[in-house]
C-alpha atoms as a PDB file:
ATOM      1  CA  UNK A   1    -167.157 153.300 -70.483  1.00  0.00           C
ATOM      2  CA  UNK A   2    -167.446 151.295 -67.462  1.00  0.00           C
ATOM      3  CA  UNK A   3    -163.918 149.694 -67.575  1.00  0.00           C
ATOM      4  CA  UNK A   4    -162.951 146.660 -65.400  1.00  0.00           C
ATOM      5  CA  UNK A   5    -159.579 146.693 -63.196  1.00  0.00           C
ATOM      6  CA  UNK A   6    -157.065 143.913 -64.222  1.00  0.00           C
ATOM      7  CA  UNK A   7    -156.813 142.884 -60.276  1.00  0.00           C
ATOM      8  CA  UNK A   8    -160.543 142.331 -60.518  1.00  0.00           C
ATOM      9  CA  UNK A   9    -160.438 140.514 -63.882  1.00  0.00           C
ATOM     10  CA  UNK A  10    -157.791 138.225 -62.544  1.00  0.00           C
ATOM     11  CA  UNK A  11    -160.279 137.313 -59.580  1.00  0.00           C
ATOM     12  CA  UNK A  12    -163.346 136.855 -61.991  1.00  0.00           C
ATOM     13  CA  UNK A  13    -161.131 134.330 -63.905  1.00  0.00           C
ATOM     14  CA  UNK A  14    -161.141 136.504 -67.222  1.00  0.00           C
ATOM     15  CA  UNK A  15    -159.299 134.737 -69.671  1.00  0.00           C
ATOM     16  CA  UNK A  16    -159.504 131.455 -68.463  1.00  0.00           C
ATOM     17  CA  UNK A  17    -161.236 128.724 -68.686  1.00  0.00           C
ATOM     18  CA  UNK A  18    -162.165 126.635 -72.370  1.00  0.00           C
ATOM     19  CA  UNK A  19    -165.612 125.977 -74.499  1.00  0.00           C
ATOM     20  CA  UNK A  20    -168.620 126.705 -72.397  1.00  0.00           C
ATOM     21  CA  UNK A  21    -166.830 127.888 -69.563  1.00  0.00           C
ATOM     22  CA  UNK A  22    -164.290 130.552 -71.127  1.00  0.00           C
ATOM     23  CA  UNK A  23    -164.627 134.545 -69.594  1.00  0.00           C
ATOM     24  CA  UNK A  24    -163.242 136.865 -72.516  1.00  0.00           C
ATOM     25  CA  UNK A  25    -161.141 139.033 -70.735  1.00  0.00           C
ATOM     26  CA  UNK A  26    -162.660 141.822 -72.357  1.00  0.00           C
ATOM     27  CA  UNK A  27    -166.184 142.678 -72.017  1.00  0.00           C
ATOM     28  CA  UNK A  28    -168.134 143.951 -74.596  1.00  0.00           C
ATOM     29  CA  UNK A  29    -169.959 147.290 -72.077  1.00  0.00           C
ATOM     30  CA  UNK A  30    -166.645 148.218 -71.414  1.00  0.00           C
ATOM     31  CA  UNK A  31    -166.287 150.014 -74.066  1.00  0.00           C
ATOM     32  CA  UNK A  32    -170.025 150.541 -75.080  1.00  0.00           C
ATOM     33  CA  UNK A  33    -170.046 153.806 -75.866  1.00  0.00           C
ATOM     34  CA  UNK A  34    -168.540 153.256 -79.118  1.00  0.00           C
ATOM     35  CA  UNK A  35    -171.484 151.867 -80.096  1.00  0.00           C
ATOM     36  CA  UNK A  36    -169.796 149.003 -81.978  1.00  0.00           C
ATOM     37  CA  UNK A  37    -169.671 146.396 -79.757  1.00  0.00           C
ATOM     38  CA  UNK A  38    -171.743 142.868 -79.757  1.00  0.00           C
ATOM     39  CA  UNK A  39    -172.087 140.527 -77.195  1.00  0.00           C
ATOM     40  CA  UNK A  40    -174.041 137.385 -78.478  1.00  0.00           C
ATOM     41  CA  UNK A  41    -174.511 133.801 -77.647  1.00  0.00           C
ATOM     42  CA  UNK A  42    -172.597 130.800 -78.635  1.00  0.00           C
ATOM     43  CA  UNK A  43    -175.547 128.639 -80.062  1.00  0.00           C
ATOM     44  CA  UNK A  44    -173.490 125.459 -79.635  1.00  0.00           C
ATOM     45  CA  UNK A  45    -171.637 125.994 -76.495  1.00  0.00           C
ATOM     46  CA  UNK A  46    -174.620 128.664 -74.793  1.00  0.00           C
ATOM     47  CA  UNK A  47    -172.031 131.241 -73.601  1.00  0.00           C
ATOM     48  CA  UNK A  48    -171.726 134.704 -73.966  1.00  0.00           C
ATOM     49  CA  UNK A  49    -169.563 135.972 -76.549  1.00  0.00           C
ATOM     50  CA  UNK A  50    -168.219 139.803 -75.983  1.00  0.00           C
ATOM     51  CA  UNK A  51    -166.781 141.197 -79.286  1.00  0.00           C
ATOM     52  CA  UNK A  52    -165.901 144.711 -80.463  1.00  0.00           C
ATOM     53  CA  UNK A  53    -166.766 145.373 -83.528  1.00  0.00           C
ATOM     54  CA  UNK A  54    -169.579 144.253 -86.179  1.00  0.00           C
ATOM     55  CA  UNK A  55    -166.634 142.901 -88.234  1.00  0.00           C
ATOM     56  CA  UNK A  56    -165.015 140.355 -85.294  1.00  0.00           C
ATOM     57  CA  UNK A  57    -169.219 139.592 -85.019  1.00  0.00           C
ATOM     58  CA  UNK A  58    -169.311 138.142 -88.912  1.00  0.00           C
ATOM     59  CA  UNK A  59    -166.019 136.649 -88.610  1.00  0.00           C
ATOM     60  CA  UNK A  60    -167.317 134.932 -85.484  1.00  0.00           C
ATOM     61  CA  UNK A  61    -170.148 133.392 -87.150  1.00  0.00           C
ATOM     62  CA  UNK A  62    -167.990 132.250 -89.711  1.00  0.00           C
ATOM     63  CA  UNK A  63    -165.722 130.486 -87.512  1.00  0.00           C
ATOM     64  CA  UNK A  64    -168.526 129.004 -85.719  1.00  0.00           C
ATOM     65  CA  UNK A  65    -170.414 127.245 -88.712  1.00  0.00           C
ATOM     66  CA  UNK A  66    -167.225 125.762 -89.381  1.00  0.00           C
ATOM     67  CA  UNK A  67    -167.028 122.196 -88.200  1.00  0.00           C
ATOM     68  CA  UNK A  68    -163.517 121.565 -87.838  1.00  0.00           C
ATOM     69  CA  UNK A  69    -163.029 124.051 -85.025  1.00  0.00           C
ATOM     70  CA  UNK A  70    -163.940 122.915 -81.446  1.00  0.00           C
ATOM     71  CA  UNK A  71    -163.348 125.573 -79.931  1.00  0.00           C
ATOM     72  CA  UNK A  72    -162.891 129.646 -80.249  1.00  0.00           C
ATOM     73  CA  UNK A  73    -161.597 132.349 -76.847  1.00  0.00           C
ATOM     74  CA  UNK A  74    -162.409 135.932 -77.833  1.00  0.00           C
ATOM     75  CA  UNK A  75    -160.323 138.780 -76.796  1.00  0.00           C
ATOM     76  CA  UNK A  76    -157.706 136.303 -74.626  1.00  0.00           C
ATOM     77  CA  UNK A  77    -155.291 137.866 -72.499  1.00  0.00           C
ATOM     78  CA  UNK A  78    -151.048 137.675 -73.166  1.00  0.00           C
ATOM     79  CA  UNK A  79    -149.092 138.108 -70.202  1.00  0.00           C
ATOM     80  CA  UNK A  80    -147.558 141.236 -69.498  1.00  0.00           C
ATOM     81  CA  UNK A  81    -143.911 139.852 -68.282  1.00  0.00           C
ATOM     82  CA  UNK A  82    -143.919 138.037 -71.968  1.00  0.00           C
ATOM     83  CA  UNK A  83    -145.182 141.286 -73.749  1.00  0.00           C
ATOM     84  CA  UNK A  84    -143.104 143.343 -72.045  1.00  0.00           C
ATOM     85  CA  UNK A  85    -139.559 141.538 -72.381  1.00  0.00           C
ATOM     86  CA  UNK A  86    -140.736 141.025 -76.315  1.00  0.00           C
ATOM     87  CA  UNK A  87    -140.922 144.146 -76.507  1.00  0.00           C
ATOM     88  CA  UNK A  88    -138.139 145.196 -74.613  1.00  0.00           C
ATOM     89  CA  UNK A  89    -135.997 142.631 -77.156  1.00  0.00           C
ATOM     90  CA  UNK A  90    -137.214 144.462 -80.230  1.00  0.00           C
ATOM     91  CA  UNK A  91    -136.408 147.619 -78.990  1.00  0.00           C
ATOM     92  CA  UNK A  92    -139.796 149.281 -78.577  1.00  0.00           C
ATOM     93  CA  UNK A  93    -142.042 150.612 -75.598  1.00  0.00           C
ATOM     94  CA  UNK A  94    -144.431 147.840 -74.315  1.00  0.00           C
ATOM     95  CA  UNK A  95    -148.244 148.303 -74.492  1.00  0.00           C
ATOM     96  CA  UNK A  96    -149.137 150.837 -72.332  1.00  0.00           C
ATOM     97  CA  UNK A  97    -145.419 151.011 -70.745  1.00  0.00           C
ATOM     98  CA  UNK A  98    -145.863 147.635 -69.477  1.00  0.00           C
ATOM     99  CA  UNK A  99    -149.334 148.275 -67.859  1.00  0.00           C
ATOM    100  CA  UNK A 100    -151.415 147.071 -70.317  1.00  0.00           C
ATOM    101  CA  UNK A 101    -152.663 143.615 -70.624  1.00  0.00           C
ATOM    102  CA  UNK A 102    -152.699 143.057 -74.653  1.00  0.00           C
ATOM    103  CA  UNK A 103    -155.543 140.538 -75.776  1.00  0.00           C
ATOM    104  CA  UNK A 104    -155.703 138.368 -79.242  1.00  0.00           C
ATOM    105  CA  UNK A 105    -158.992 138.525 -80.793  1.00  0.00           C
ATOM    106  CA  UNK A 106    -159.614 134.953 -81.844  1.00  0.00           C
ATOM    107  CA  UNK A 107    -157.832 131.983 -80.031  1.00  0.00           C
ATOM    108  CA  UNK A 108    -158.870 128.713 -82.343  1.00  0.00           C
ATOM    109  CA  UNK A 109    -158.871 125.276 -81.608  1.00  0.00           C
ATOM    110  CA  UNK A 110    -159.299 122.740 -84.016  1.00  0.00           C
ATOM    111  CA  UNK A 111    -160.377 119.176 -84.244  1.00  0.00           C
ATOM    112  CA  UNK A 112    -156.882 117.916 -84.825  1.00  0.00           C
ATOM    113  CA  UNK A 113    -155.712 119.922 -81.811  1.00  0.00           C
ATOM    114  CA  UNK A 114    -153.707 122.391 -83.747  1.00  0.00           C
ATOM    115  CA  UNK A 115    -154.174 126.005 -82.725  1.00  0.00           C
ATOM    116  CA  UNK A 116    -154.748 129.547 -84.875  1.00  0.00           C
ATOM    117  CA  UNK A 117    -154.510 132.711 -83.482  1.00  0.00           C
ATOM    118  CA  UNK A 118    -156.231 135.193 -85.440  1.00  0.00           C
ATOM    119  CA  UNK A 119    -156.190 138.740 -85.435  1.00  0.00           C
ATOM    120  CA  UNK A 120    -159.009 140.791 -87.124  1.00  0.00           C
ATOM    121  CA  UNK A 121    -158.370 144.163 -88.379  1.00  0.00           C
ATOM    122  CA  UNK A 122    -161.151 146.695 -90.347  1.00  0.00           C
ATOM    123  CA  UNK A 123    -158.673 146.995 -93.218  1.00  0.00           C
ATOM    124  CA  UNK A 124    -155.319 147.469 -94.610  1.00  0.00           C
ATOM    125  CA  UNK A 125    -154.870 151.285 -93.678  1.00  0.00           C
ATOM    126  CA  UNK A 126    -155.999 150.116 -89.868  1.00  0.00           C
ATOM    127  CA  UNK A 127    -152.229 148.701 -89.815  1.00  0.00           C
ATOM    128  CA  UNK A 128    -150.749 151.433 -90.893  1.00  0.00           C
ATOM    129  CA  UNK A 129    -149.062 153.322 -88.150  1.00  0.00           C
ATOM    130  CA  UNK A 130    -146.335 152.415 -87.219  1.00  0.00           C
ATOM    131  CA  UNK A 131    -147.089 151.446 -83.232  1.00  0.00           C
ATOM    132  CA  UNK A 132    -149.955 149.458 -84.785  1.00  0.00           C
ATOM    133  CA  UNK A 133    -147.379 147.025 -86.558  1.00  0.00           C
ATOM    134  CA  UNK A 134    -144.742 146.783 -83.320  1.00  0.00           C
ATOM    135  CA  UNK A 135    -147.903 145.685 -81.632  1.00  0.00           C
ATOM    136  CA  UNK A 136    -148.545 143.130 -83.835  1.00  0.00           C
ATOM    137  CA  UNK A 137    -145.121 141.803 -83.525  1.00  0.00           C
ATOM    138  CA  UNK A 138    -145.267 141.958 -80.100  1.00  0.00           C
ATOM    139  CA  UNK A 139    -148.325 139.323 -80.430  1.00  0.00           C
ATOM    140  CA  UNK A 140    -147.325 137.630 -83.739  1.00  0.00           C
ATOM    141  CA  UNK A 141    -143.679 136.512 -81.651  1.00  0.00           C
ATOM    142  CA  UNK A 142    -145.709 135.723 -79.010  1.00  0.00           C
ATOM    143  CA  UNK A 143    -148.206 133.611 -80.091  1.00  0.00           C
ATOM    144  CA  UNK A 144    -144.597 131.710 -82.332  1.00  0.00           C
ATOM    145  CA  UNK A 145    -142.800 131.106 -79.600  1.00  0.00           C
ATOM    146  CA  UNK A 146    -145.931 129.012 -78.087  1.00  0.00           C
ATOM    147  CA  UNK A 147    -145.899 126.960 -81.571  1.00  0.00           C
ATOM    148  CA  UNK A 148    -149.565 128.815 -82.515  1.00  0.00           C
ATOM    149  CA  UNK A 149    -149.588 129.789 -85.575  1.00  0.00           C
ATOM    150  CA  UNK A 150    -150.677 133.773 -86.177  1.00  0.00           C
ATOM    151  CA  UNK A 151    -152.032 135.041 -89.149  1.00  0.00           C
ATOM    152  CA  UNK A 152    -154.559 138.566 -89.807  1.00  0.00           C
ATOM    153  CA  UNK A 153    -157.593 138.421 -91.207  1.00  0.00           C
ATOM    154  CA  UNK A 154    -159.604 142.032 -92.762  1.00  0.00           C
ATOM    155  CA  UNK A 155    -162.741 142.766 -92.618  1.00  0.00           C
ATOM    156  CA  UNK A 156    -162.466 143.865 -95.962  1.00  0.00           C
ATOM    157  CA  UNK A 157    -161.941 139.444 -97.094  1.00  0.00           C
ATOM    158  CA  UNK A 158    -164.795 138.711 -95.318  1.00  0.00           C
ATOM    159  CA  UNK A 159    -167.837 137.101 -96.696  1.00  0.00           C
ATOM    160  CA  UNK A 160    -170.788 139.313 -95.475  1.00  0.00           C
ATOM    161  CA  UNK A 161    -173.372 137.678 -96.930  1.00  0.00           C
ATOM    162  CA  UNK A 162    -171.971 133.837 -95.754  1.00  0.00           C
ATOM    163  CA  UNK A 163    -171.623 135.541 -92.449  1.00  0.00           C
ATOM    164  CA  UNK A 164    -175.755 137.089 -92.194  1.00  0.00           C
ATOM    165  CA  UNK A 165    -176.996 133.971 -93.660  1.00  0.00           C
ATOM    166  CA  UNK A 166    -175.455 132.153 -90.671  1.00  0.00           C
ATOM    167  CA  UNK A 167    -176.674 134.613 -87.856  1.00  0.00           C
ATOM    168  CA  UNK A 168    -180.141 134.714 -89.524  1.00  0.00           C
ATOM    169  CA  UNK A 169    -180.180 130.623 -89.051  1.00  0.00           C
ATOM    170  CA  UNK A 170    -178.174 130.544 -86.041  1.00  0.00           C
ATOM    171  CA  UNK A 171    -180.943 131.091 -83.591  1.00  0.00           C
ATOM    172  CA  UNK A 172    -182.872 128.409 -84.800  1.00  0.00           C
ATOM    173  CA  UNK A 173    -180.178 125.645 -83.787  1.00  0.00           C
ATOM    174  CA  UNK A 174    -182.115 124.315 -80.594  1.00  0.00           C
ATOM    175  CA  UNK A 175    -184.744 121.859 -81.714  1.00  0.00           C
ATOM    176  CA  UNK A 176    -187.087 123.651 -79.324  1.00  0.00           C
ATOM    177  CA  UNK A 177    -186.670 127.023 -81.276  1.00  0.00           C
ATOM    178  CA  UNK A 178    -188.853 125.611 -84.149  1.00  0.00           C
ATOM    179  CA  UNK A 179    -191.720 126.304 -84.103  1.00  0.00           C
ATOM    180  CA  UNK A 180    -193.595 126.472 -87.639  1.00  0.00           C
ATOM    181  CA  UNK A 181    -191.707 125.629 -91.760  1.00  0.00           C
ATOM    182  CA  UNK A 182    -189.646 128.758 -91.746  1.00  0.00           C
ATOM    183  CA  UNK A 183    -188.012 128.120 -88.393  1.00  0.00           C
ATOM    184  CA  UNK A 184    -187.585 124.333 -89.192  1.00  0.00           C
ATOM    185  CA  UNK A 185    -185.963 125.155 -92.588  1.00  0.00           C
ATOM    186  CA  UNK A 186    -183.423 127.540 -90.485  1.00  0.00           C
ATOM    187  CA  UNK A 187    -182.723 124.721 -88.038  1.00  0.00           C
ATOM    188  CA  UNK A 188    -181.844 122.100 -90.762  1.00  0.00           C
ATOM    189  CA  UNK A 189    -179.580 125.098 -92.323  1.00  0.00           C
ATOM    190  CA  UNK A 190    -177.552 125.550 -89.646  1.00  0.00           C
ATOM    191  CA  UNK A 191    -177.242 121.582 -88.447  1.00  0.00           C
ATOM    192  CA  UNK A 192    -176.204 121.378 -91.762  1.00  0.00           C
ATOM    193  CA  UNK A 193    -179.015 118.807 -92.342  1.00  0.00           C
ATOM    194  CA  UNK A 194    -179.735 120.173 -96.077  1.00  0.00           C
ATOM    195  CA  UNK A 195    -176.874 121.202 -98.161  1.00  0.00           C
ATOM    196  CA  UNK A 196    -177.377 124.947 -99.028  1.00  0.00           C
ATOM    197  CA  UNK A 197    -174.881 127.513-100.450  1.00  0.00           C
ATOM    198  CA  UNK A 198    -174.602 130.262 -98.308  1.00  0.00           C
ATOM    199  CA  UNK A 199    -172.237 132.253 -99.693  1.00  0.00           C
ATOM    200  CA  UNK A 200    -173.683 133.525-102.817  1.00  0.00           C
ATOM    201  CA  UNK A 201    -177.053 135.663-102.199  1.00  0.00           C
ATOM    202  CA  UNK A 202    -179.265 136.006 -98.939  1.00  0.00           C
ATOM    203  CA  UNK A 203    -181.129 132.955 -98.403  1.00  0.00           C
ATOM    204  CA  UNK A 204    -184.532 132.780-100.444  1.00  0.00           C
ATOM    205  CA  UNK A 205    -187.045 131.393 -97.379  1.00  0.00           C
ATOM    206  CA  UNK A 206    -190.199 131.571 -99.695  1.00  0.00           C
ATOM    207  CA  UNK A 207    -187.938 128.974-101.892  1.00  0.00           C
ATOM    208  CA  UNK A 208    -186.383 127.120 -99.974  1.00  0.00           C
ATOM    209  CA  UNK A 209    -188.881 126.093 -98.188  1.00  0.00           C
ATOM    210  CA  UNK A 210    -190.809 124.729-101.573  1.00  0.00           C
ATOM    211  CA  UNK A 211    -187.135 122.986-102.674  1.00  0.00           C
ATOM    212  CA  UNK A 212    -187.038 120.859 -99.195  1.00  0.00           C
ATOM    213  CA  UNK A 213    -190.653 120.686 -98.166  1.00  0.00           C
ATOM    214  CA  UNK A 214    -190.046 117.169 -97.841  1.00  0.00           C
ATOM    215  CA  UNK A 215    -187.313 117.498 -95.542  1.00  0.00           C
ATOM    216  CA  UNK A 216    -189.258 119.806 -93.691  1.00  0.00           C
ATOM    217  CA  UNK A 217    -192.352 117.783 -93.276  1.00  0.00           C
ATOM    218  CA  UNK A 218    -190.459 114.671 -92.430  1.00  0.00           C
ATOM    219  CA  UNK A 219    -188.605 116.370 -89.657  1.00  0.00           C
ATOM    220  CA  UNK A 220    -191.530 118.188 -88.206  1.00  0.00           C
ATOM    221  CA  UNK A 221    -193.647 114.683 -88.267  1.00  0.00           C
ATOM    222  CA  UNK A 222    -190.781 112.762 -86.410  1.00  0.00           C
ATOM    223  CA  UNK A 223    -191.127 115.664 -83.543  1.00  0.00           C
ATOM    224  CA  UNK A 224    -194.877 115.681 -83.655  1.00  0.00           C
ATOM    225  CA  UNK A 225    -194.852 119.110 -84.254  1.00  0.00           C
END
């Protein structure tokens, strides 16, 4: 692992900043020998998005294709004086005796303005032990007493197959990524330019591409492709 000190997060501005121009305070080759990890890019906003586990990467894409959020902050930091005197009030040892930065996974903003926190967990059994759940108290009473609203989400509910149709389309969301039917199809997917359900099977590209040929040719015309 090649870890990063707090002091020299704090100075990089980890954890700070919104959209484009958010740092997660946790980077994804800090911990890369677990092998688990995924940085990726934010096809709408261009940055790079550090996440630590395949399962945070499909609920990612999930939250991205989703057009009432504006705006999502991977692994954001809580302060440690709040963490510390929560936990101090429940009775229970802070994170890492009180030297631990703790981090939410997913810090949502939506159109409206209202804000989610969610936390993603593998499964059910991952909350198991008991320091597991005074940690997420710790966060879930921290994240209520800023009026966000904190809920978990498993990796077990997630869609997998909504969640790979939208990567697979996902890199195609620049007009200048297209570059022949296939990629165009993709592109109109993911602007959500042709209505198809991506939640049921892995998208049929041979298909497709016959059911909105049309839509396909008229696009690639107007670009003089």
């Amino acid at each position: 692992m090649n870890r990063i000190s707090n002091k020299t997060k704090e100075n990089r501005g980890y954890g700070k900043g919104e959209g484009k121009n958010y740092k997660p305070y946790i980077q994804a080759h800090e911990f890369n020998s677990q092998g688990t990890t995924v940085t990726l890019r934010d096809w709408i906003t261009g940055r790079s998005v550090e996440l630590l586990s395949q399962g945070e990467a499909e609920y990612w894409h999930i939250l991205r294709f989703n057009d009432d959020i504006i705006d999502i902050r991977e692994q954001i930091p809580l302060p440690k004086e709040d963490t510390t005197a929560i936990a101090e009030e429940m009775g229970c040892e802070p994170a890492g005796k009180g030297r631990t930065t703790m981090t939410s996974d997913f810090f949502i903003v939506y159109a409206d303005q209202h804000m989610e926190v969610h936390s993603f967990k593998k499964n059910m059994r991952s909350i198991e032990r008991q320091r597991t759940l005074e940690l997420l108290n710790i966060e879930k009473t921290f994240w209520e007493r800023k009026n966000v609203s904190f809920r978990m989400v498993f990796g077990t509910d997630i869609n997998h197959i909504l969640a790979s149709n939208i990567r697979v389309c996902s890199y195609y969301y620049e007009e200048s990524s297209v570059f022949d039917e296939t990629s165009c199809l993709k592109h109109l997917i993911i602007r959500k330019k042709i209505d198809v359900d991506l939640t049921k099977e892995k998208i049929d590209i041979p298909v497709l591409r016959d059911v909105y040929r049309k839509e396909i040719a008229t696009w690639m015309k107007s670009r003089e492709m």
